[in-house]
C-alpha atoms as a PDB file:
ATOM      1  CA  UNK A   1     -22.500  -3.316  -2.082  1.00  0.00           C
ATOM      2  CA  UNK A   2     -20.784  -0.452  -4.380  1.00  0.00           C
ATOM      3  CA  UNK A   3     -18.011  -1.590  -6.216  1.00  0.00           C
ATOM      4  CA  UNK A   4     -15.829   1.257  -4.242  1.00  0.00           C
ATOM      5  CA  UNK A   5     -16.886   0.056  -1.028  1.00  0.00           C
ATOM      6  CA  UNK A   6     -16.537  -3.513  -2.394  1.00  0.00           C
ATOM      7  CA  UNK A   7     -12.621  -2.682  -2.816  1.00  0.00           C
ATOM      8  CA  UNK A   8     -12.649  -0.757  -0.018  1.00  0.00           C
ATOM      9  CA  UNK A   9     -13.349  -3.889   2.262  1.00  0.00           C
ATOM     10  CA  UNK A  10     -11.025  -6.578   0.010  1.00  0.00           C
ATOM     11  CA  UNK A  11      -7.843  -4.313   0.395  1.00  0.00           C
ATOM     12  CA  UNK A  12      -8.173  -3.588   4.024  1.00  0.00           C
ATOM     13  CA  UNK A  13      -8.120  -7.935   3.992  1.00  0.00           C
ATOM     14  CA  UNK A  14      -5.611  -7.962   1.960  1.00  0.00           C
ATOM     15  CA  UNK A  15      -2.915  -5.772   4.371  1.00  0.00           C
ATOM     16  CA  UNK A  16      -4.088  -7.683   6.891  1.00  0.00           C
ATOM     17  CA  UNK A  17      -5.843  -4.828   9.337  1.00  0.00           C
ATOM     18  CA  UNK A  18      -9.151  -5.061  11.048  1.00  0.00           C
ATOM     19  CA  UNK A  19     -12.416  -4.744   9.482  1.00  0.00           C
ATOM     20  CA  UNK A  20     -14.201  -1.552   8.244  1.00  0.00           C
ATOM     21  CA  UNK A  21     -16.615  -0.448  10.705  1.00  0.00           C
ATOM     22  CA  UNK A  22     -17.864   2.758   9.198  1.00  0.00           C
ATOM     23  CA  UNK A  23     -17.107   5.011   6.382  1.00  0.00           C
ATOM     24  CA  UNK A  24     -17.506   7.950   4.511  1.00  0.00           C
ATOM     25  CA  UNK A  25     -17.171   9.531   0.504  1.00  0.00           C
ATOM     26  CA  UNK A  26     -14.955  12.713   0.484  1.00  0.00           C
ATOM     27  CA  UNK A  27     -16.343  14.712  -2.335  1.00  0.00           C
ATOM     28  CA  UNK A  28     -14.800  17.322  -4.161  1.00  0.00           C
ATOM     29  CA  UNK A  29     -11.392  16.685  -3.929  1.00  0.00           C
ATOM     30  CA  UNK A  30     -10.314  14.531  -6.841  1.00  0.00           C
ATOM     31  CA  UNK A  31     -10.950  15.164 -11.203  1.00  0.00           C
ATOM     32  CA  UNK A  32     -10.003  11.746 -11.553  1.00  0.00           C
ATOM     33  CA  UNK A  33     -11.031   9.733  -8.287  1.00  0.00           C
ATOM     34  CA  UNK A  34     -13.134   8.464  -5.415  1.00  0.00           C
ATOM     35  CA  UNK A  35     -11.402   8.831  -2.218  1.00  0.00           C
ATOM     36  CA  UNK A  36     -13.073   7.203   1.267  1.00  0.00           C
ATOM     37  CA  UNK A  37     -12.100   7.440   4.633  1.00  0.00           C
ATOM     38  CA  UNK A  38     -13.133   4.926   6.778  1.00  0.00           C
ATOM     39  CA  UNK A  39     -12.520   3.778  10.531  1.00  0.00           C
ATOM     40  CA  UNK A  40     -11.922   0.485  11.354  1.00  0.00           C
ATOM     41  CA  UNK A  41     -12.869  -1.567  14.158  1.00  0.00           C
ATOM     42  CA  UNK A  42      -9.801  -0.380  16.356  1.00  0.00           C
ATOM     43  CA  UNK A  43     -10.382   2.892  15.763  1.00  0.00           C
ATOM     44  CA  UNK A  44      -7.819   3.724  13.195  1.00  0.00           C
ATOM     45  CA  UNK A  45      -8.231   5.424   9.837  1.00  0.00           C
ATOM     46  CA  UNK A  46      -7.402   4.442   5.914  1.00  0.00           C
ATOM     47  CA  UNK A  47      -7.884   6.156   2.697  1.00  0.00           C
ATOM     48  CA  UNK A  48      -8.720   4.176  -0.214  1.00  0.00           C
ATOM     49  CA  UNK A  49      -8.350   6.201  -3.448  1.00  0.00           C
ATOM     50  CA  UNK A  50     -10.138   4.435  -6.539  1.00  0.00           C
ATOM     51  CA  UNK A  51      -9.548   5.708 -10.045  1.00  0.00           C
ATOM     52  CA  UNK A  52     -11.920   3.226 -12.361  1.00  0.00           C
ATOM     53  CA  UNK A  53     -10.874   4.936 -15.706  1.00  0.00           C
ATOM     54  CA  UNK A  54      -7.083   6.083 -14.888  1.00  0.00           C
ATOM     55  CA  UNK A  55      -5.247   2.981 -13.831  1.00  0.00           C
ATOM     56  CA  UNK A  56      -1.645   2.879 -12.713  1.00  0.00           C
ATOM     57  CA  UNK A  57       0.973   0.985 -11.669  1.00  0.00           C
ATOM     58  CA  UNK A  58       1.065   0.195  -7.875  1.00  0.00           C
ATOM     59  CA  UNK A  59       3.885   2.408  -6.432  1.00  0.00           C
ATOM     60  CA  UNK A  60       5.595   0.025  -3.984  1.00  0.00           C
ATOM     61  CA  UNK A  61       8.753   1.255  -4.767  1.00  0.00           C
ATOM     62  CA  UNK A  62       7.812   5.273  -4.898  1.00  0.00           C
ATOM     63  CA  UNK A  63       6.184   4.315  -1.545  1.00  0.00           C
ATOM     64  CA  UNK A  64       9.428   2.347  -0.066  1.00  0.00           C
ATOM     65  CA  UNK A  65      12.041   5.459  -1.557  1.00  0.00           C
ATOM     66  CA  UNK A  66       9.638   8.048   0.444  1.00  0.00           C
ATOM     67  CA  UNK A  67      10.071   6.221   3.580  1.00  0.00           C
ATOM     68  CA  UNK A  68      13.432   5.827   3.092  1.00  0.00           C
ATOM     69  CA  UNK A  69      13.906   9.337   2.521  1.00  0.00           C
ATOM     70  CA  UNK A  70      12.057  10.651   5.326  1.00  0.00           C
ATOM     71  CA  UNK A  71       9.549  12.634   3.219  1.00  0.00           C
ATOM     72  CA  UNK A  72       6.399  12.842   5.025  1.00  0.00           C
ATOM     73  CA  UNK A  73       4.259  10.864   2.717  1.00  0.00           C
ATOM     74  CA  UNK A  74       1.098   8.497   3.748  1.00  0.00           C
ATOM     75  CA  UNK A  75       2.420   4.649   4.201  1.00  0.00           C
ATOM     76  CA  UNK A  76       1.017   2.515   1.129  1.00  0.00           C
ATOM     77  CA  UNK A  77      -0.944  -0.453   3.080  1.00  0.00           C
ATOM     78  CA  UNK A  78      -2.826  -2.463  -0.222  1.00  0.00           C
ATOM     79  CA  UNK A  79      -3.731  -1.917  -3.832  1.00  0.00           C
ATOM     80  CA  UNK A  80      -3.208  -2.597  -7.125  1.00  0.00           C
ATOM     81  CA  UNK A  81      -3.556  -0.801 -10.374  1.00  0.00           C
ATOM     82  CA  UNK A  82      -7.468   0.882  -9.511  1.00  0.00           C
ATOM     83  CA  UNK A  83      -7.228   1.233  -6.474  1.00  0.00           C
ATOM     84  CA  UNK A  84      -4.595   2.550  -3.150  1.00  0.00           C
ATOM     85  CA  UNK A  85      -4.974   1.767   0.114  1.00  0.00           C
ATOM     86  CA  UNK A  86      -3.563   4.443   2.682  1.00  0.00           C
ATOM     87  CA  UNK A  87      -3.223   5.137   6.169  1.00  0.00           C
ATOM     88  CA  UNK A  88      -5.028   8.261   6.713  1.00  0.00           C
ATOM     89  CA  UNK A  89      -2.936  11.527   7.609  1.00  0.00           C
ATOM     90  CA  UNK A  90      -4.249  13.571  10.290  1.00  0.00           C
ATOM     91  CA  UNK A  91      -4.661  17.260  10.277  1.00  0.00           C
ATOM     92  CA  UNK A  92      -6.461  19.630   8.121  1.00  0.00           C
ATOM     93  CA  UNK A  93      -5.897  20.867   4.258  1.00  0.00           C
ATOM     94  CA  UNK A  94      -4.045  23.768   3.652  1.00  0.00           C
ATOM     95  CA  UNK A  95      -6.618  24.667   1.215  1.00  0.00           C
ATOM     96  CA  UNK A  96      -9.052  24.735   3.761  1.00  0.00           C
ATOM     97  CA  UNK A  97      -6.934  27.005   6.092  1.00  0.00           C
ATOM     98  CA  UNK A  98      -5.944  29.181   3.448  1.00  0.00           C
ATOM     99  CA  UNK A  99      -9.696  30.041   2.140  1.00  0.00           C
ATOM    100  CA  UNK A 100     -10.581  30.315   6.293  1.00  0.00           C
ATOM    101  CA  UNK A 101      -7.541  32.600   7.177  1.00  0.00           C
ATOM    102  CA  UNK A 102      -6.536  30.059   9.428  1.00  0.00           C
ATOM    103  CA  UNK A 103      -3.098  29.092   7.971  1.00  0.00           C
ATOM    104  CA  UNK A 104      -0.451  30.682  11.067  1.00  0.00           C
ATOM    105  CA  UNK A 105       3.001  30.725  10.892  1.00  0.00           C
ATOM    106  CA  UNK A 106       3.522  27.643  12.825  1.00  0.00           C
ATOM    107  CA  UNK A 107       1.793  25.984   9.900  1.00  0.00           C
ATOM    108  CA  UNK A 108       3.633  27.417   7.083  1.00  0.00           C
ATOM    109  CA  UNK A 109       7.121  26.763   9.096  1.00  0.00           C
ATOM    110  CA  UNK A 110       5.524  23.375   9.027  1.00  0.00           C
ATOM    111  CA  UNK A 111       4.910  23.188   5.047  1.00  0.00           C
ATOM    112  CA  UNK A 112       8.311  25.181   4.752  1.00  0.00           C
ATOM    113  CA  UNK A 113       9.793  22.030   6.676  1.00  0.00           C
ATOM    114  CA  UNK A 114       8.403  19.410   4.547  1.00  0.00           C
ATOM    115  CA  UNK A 115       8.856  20.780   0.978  1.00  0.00           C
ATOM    116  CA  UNK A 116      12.712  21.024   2.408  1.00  0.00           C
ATOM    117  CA  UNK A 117      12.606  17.315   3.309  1.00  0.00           C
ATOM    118  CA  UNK A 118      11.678  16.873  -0.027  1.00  0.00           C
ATOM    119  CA  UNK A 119      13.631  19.014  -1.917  1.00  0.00           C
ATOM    120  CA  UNK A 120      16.742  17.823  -0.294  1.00  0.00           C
ATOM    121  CA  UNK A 121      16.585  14.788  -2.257  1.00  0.00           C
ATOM    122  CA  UNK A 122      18.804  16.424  -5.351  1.00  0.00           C
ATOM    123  CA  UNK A 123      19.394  14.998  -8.759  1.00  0.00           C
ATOM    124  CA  UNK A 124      23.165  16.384 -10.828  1.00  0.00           C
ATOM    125  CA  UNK A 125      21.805  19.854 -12.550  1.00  0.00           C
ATOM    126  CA  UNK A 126      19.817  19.138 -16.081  1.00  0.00           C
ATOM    127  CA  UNK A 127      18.563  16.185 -15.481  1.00  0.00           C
ATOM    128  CA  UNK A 128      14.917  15.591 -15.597  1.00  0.00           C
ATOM    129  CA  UNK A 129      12.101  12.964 -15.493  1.00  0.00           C
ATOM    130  CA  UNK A 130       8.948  11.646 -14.487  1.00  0.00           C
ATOM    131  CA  UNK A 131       8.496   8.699 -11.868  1.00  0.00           C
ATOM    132  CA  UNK A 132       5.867   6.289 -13.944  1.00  0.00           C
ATOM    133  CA  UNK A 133       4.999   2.674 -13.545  1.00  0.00           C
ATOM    134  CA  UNK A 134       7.450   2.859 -10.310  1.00  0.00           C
ATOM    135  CA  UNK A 135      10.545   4.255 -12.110  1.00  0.00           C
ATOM    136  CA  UNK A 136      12.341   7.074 -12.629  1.00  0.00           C
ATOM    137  CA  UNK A 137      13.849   7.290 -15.584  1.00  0.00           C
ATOM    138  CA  UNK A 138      16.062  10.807 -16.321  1.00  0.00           C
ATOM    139  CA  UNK A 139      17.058  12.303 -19.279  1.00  0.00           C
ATOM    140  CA  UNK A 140      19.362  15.555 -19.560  1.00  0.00           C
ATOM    141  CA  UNK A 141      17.010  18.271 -19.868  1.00  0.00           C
ATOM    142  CA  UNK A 142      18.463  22.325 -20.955  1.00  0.00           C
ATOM    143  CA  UNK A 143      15.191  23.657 -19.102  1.00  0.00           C
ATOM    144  CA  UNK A 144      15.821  27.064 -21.013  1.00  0.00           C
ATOM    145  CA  UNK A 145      14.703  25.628 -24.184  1.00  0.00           C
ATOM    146  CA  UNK A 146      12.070  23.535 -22.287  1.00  0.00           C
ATOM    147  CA  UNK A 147      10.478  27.023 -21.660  1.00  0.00           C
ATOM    148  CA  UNK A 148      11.077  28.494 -24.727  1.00  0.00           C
ATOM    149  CA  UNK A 149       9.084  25.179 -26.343  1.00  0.00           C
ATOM    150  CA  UNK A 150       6.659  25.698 -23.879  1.00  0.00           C
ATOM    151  CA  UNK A 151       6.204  29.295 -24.992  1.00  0.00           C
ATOM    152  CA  UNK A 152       5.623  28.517 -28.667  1.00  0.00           C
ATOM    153  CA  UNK A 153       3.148  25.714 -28.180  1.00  0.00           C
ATOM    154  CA  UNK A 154       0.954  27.993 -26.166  1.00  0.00           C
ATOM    155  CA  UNK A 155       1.038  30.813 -28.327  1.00  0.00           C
ATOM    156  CA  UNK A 156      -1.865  29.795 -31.179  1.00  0.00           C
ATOM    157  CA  UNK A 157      -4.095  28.842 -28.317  1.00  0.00           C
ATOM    158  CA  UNK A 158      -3.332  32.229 -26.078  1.00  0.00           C
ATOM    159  CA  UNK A 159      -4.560  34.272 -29.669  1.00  0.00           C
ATOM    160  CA  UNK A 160      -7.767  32.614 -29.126  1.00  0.00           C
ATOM    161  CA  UNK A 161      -8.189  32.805 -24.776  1.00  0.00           C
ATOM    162  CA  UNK A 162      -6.211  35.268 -23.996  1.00  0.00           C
ATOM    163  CA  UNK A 163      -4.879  37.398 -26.975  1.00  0.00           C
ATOM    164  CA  UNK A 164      -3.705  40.215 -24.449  1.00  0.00           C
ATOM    165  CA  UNK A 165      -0.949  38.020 -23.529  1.00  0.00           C
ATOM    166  CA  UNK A 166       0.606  37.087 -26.636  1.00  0.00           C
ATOM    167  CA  UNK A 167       2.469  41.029 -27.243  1.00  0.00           C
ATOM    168  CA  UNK A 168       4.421  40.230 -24.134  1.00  0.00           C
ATOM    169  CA  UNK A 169       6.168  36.713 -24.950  1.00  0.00           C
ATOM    170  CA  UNK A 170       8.889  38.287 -26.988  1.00  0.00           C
ATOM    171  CA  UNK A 171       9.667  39.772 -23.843  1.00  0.00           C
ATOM    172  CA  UNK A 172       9.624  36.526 -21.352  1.00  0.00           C
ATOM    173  CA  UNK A 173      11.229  34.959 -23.916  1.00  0.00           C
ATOM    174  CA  UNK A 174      14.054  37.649 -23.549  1.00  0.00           C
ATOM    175  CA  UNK A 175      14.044  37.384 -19.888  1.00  0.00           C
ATOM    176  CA  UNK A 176      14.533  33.764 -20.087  1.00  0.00           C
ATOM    177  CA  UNK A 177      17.774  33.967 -22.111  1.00  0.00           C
ATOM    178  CA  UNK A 178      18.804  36.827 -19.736  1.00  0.00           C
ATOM    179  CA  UNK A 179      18.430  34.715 -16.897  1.00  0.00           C
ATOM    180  CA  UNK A 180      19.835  30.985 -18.537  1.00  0.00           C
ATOM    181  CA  UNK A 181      22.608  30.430 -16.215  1.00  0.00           C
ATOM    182  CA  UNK A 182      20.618  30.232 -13.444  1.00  0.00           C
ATOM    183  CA  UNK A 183      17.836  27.892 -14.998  1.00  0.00           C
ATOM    184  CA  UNK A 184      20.930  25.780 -16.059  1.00  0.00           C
ATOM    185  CA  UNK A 185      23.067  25.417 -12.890  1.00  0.00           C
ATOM    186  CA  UNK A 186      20.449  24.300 -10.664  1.00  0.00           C
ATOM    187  CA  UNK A 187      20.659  21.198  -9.085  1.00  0.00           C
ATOM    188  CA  UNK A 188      17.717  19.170  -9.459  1.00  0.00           C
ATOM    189  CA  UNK A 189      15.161  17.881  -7.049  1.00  0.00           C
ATOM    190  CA  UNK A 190      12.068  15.450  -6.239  1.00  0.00           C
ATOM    191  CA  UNK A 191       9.071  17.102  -6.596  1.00  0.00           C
ATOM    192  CA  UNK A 192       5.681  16.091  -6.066  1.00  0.00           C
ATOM    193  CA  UNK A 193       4.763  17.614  -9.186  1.00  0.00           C
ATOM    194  CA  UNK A 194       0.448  18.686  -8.128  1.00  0.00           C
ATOM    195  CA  UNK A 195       0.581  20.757  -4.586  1.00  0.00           C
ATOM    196  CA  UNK A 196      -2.558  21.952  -4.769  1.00  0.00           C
ATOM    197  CA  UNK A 197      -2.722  22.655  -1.107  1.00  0.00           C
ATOM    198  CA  UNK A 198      -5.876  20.219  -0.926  1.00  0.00           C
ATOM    199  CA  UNK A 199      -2.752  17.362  -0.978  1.00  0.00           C
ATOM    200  CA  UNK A 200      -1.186  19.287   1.302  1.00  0.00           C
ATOM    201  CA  UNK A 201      -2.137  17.898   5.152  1.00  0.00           C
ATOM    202  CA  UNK A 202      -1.374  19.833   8.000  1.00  0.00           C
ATOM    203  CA  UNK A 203      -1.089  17.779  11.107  1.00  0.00           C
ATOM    204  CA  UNK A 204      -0.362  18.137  14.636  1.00  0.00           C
ATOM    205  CA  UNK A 205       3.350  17.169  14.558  1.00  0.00           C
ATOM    206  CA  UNK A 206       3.735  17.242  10.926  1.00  0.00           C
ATOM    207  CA  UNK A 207       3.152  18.395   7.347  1.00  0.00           C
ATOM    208  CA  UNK A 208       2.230  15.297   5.061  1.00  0.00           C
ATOM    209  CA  UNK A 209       1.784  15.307   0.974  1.00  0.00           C
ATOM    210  CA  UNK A 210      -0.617  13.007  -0.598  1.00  0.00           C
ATOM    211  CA  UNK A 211      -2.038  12.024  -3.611  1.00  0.00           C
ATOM    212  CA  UNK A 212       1.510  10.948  -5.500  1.00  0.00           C
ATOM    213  CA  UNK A 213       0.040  10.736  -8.526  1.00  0.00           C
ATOM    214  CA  UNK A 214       3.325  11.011 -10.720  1.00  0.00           C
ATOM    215  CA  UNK A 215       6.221  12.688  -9.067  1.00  0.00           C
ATOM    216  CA  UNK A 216       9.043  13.533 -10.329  1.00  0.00           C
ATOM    217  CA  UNK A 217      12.793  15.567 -10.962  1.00  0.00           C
ATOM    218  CA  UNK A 218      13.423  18.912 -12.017  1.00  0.00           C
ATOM    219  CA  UNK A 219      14.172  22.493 -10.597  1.00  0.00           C
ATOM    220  CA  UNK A 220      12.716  23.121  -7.000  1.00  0.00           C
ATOM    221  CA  UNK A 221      12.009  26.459  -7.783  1.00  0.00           C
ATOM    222  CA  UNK A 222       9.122  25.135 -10.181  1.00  0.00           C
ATOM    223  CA  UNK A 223       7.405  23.475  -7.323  1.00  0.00           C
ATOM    224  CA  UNK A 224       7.492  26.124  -5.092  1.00  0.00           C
ATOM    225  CA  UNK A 225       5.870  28.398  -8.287  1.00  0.00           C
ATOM    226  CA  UNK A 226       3.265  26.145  -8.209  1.00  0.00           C
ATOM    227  CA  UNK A 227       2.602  26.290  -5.100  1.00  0.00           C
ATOM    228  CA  UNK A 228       2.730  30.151  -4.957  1.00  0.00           C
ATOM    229  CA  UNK A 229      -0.030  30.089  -8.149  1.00  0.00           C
ATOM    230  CA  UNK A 230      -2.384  27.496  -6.095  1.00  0.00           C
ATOM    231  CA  UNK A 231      -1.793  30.028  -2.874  1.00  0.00           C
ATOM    232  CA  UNK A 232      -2.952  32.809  -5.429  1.00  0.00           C
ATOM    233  CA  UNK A 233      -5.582  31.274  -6.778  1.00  0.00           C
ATOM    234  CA  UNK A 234      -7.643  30.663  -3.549  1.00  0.00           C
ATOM    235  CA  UNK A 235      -7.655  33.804  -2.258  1.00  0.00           C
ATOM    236  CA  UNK A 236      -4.859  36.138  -3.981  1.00  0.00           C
ATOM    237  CA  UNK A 237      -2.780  35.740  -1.012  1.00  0.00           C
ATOM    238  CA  UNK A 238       0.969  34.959  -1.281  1.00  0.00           C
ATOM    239  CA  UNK A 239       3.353  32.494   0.643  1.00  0.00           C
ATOM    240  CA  UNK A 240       4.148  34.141   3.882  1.00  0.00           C
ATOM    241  CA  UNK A 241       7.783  34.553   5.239  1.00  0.00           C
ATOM    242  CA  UNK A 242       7.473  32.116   7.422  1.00  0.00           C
ATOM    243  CA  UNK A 243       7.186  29.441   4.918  1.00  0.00           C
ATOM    244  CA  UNK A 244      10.399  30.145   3.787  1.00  0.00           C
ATOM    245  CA  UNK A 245      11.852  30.185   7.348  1.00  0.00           C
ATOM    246  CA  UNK A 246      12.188  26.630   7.379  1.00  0.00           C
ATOM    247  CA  UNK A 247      12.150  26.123   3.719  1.00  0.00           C
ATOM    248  CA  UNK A 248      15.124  28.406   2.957  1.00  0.00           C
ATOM    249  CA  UNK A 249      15.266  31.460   0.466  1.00  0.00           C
ATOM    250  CA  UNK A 250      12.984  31.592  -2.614  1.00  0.00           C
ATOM    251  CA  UNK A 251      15.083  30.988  -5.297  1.00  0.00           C
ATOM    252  CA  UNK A 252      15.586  33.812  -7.812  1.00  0.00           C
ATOM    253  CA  UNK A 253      15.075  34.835 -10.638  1.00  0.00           C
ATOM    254  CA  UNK A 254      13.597  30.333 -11.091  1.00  0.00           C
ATOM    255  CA  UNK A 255      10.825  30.579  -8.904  1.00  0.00           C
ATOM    256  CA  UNK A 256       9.554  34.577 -10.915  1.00  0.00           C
ATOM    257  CA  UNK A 257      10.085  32.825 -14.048  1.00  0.00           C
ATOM    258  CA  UNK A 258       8.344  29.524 -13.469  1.00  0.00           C
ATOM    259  CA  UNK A 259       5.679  30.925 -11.979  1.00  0.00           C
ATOM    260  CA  UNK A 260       4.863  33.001 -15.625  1.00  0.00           C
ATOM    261  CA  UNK A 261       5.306  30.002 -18.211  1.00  0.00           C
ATOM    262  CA  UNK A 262       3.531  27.551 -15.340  1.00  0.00           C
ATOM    263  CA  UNK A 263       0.222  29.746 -15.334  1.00  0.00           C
ATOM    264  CA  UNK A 264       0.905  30.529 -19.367  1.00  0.00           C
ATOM    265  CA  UNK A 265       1.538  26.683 -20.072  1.00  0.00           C
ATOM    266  CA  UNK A 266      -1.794  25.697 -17.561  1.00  0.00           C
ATOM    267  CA  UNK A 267      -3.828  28.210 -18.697  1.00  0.00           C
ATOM    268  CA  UNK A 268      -3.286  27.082 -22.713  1.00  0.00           C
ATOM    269  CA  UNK A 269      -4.072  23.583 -21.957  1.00  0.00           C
ATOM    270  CA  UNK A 270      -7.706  22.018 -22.310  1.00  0.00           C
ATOM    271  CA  UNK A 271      -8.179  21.024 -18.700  1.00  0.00           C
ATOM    272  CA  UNK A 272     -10.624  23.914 -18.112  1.00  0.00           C
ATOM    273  CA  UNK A 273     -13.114  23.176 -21.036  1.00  0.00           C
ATOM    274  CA  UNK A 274     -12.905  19.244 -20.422  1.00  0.00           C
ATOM    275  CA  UNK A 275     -14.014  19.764 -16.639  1.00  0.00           C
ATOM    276  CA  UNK A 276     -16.431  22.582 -17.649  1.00  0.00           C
ATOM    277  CA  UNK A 277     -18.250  19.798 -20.274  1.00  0.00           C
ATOM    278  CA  UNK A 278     -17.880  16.718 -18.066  1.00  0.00           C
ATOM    279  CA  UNK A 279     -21.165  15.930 -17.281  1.00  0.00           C
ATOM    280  CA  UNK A 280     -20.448  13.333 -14.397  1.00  0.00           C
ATOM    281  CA  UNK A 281     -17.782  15.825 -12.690  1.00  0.00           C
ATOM    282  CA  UNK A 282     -18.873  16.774  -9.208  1.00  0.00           C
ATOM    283  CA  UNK A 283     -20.455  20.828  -9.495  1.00  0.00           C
ATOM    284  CA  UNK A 284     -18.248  21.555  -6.546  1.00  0.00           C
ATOM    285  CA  UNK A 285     -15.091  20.544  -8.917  1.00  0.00           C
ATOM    286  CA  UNK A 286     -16.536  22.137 -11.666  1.00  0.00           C
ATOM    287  CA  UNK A 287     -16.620  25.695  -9.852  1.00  0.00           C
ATOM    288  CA  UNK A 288     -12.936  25.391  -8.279  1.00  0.00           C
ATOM    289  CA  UNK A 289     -11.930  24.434 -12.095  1.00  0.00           C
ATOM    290  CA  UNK A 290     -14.011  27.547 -13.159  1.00  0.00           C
ATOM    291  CA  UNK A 291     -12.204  29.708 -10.440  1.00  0.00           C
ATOM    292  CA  UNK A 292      -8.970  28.665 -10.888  1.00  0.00           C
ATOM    293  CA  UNK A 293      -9.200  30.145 -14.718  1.00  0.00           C
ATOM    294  CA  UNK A 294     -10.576  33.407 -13.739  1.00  0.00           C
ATOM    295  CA  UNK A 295      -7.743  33.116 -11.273  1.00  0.00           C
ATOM    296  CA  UNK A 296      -4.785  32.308 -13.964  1.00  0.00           C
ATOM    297  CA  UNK A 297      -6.591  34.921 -16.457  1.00  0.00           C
ATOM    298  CA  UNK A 298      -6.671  37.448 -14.052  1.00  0.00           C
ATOM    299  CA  UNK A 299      -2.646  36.877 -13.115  1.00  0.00           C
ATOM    300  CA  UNK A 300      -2.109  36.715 -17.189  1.00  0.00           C
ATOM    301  CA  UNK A 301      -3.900  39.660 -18.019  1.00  0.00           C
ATOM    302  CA  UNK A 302      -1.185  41.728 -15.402  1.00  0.00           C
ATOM    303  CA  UNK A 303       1.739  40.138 -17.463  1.00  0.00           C
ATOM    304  CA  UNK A 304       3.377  43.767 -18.432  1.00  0.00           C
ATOM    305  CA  UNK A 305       3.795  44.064 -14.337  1.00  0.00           C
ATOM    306  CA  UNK A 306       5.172  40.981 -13.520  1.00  0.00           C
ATOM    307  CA  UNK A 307       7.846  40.973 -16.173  1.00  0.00           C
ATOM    308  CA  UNK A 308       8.908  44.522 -14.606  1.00  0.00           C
ATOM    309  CA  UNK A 309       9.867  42.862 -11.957  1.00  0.00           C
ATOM    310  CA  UNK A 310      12.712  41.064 -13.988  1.00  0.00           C
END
């Protein structure tokens, strides 16, 4: 037996629920992971998500605040620090609908509903943290200077990727001095802090976000930029009105502005070469890595536009 269907079998013991009577490897999803879904013997469905080289802390307590909260979030049923046991969310990624031109308004008002849920869970303005090792520990944050850090560290490495960038940052550093009361009176929020709309589950009665990897607090508006860049990046396409039906306004000028340093500060890191030299990464993960930076580059290289906007 494979030491991922090994653990598979010992958690589902371990919370107690019938035994495994089939399952199934869901490739391509996770850089860091092996998820299976597998039906038990009453017909229900788990998740187990194994990371053998990234361990973390079990998040009982993440898990228990979620519930608590009402965010629609899988319930934690076993684990420990290599492994997760979940119950399996039913519906379909928004990935998937996106890519298929499937995603209808009835599904965004759905996603719109959830990320409200979520965001509704607010933190006093400049305050800011990660949730790691099952606690959330805040510090006071002045997210203008964040992004002005941010800015510099990714200069030396935009000269060498993406020099064509690098003439505009005097500018978006302008625009986010112009815009600093905004960034700074914002109340803070939970975030889930990695929608790519593959953790984003679109069921018949309800939105659900998995894979909490490491949540955590800070300006809503930068979620929802990330979300907008992963909605960009499948297809080009944008968030649709009726995502912010039930979501309420897009905040402005936050969301414009941390959708520019997000994609600057992604696009500078070394994600894209590690995945694009990591000989054991699935080739299906290896091409969505590869498409997501022709994706950022091509956003970057239009820079001069988007800051017109401002």
């Amino acid at each position: 037996m494979a030491p991922t269907e090994a653990l598979l079998h010992q958690l589902v013991t371990e919370a107690g629920l019938p035994a495994v009577e089939s399952f199934e490897v869901l490739r391509g999803h996770g850089f860091d992971h092996e998820i299976l879904r597998a039906t038990l013997t009453d017909s229900r469905q788990v998740i187990l998500r194994h990371r053998p080289q990234k361990p973390r802390a079990l998040p009982v307590g993440l898990a228990r605040f979620l519930a608590a909260h009402n965010v629609p979030a899988p319930a934690l049923l076993a684990g420990h620090s290599f492994a997760t046991l979940y119950e399996y969310a039913p519906g379909e990624m928004l990935s998937a609908l996106v890519a298929e031109g499937r995603a209808g308004d009835d599904d965004w008002r759905s996603v719109g509903t959830t990320f409200r849920r979520l965001h509704d869970i607010r933190f006093p303005k400049g305050l800011a943290g990660l949730l790691t090792e099952d606690k959330l520990v805040l510090e006071s944050v002045d997210p203008v200077n964040a992004m002005h850090e941010l800015l510099v560290e990714a200069e030396p490495k935009l000269k060498v990727k993406l020099p064509v960038v690098v003439p505009h940052l005097p500018r978006l550093h302008a625009v986010i001095d112009e815009n600093a009361p905004a960034l700074r009176e914002t109340a803070t929020a939970l975030l889930h802090l990695d929608v790519n709309p593959a953790n984003i589950i679109v069921g018949p009665t309800r939105t659900t976000l998995i894979d909490w990897g490491e949540p955590g607090v800070a300006d809503p508006a930068r979620e929802i930029a990330a979300l907008e860049e992963h909605i960009y990046l499948i297809n080009g396409s944008e968030i649709p009105a009726a995502f912010y039906e039930t979501y309420g306004p897009r905040s402005l000028p936050n969301t414009a502005i941390h959708r520019l340093t997000g994609a600057i500060g992604w696009y500078s890191e070394d994600d894209f070469e590690d995945w694009a030299t990591e000989e054991d990464l699935d080739p299906a993960l290896k091409a969505k890595a590869a498409h997501w930076q022709a994706g950022l580059r091509t956003y970057l290289t239009e820079i001069d536009h988007h800051l017109k906007a401002f």
